[in-house]
C-alpha atoms as a PDB file:
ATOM      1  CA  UNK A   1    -138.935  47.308  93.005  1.00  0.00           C
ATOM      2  CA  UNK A   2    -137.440  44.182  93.718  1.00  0.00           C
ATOM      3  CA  UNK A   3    -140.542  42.077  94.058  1.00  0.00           C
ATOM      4  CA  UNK A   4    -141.531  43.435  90.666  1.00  0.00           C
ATOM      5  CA  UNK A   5    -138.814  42.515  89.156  1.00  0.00           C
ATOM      6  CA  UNK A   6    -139.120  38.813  90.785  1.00  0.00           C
ATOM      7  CA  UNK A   7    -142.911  38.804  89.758  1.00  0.00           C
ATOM      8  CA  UNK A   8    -141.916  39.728  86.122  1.00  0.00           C
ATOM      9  CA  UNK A   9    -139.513  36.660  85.987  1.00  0.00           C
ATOM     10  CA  UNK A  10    -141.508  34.355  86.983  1.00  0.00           C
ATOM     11  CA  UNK A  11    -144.851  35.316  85.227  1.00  0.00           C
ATOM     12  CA  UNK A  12    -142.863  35.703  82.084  1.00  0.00           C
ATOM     13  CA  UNK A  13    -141.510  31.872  82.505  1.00  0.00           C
ATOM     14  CA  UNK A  14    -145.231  30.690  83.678  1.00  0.00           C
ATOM     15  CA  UNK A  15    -146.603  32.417  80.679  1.00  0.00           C
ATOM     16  CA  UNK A  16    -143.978  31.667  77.955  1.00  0.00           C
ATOM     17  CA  UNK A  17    -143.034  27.831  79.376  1.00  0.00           C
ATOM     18  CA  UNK A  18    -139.849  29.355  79.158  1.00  0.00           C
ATOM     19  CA  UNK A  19    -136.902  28.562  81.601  1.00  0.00           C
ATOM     20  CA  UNK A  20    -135.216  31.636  82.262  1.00  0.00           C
ATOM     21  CA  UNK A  21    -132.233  30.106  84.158  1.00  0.00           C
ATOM     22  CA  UNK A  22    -129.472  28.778  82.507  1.00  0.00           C
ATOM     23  CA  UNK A  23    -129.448  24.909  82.212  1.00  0.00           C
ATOM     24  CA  UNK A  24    -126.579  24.764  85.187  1.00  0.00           C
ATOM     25  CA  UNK A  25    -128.153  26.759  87.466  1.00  0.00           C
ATOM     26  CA  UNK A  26    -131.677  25.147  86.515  1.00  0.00           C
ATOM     27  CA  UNK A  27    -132.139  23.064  89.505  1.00  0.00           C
ATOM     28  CA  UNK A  28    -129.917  24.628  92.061  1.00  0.00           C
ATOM     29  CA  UNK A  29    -129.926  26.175  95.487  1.00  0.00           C
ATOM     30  CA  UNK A  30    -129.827  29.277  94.264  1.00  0.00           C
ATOM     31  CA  UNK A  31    -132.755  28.799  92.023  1.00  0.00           C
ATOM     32  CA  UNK A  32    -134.419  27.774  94.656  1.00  0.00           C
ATOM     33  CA  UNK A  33    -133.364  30.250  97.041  1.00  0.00           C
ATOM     34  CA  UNK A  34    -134.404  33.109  94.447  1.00  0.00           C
ATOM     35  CA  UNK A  35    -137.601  31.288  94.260  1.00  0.00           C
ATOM     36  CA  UNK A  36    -138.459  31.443  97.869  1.00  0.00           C
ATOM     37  CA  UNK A  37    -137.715  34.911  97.847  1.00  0.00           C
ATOM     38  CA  UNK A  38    -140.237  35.535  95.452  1.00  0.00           C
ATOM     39  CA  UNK A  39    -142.873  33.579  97.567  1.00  0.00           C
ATOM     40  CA  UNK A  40    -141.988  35.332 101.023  1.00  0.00           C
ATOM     41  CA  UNK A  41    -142.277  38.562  99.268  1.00  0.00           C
ATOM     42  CA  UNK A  42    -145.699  37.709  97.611  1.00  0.00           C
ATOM     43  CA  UNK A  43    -146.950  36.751 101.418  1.00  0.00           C
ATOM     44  CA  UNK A  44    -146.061  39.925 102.514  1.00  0.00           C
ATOM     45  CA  UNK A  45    -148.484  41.744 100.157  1.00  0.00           C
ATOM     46  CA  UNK A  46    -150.709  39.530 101.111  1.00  0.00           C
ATOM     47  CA  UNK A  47    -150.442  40.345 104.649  1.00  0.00           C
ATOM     48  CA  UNK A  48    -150.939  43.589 103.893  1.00  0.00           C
ATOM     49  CA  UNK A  49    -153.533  43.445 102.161  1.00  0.00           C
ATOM     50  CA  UNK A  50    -155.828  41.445 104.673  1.00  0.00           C
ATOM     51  CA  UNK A  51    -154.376  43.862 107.251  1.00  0.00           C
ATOM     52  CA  UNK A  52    -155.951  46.819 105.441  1.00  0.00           C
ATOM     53  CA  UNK A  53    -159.305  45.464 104.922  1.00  0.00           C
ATOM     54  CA  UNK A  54    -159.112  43.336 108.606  1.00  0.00           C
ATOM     55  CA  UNK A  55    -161.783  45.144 111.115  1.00  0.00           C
ATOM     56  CA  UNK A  56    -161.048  43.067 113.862  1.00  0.00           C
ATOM     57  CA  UNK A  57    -157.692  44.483 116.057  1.00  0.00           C
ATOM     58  CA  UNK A  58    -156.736  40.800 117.743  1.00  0.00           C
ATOM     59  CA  UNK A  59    -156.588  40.063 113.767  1.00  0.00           C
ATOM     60  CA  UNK A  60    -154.949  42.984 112.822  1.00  0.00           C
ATOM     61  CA  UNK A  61    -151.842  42.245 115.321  1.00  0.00           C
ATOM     62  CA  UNK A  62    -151.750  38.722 114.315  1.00  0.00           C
ATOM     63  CA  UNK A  63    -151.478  39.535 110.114  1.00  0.00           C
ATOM     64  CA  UNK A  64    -148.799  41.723 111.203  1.00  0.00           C
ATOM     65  CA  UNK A  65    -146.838  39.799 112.993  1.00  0.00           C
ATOM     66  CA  UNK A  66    -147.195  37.236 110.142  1.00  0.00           C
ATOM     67  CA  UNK A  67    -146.545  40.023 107.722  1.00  0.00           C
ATOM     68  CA  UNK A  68    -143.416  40.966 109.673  1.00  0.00           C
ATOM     69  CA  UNK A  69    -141.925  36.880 109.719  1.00  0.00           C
ATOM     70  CA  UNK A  70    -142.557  36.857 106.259  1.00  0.00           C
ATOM     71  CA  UNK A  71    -140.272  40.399 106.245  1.00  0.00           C
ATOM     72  CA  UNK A  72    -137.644  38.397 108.013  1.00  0.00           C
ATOM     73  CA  UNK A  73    -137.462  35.163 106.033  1.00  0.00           C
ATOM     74  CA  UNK A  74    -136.988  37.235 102.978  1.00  0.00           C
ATOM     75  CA  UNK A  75    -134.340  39.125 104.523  1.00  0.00           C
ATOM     76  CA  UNK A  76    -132.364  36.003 105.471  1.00  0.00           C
ATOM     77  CA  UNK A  77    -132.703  34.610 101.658  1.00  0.00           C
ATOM     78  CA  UNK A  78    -131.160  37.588 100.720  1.00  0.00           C
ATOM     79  CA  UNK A  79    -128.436  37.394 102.864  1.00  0.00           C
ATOM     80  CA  UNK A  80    -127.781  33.566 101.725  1.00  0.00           C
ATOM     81  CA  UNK A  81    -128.675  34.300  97.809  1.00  0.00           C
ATOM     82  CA  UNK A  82    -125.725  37.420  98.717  1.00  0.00           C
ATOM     83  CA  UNK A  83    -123.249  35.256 100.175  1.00  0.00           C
ATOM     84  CA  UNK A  84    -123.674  32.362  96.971  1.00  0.00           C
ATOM     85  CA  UNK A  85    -123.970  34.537  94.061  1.00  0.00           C
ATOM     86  CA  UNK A  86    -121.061  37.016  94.034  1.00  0.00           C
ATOM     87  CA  UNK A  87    -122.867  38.712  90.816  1.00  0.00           C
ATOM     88  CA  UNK A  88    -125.556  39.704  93.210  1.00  0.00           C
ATOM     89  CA  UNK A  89    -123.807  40.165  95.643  1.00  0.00           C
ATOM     90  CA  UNK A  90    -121.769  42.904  93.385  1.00  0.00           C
ATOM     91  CA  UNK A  91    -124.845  44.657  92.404  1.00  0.00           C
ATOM     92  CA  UNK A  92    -126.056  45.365  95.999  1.00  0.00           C
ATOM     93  CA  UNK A  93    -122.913  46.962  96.830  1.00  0.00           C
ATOM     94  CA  UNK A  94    -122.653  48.922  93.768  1.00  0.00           C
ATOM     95  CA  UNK A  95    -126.461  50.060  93.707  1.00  0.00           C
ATOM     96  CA  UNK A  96    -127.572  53.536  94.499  1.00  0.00           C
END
């Protein structure tokens, strides 16, 4: 759900030319912060997706481990985006 949401933003801003930020927040940390998050997220799907079709087990271990750093650096922009954007940060806590 998340990456969706990410992948909507930014295909709607590639498509329209449109910034969707906010002129102060335009070239910020956090933008760029939310912005990685979107990229380590879109490597994990790739990962998986050359894991599924991968024959080769050496391979398959290696794309997973990939897959899995991938996993991690997302989790730690999460964390930071969390701890610099108490709006976020409110919505995690509050979500279902």
């Amino acid at each position: 759900m998340l990456l969706e949401i990410f992948k909507y933003c930014y295909e709607y801003s590639f498509i329209t030319g449109e910034n969707m930020y906010a002129k102060e927040v335009e070239n910020t940390d956090l933008k760029k912060a939310r912005q990685s998050l979107i990229e380590e997220l879109e490597a994990v799907n790739w990962y998986e997706t050359r894991l599924a079709e991968a024959k080769d087990e050496k391979l398959k271990k290696i794309l997973a481990h990939n897959r899995d750093e991938e996993k991690e650096h997302a989790a730690m922009l999460i964390e930071w985006i969390r701890q610099n954007d108490p709006e976020q940060d409110r919505v995690f806590k509050e979500h279902d």
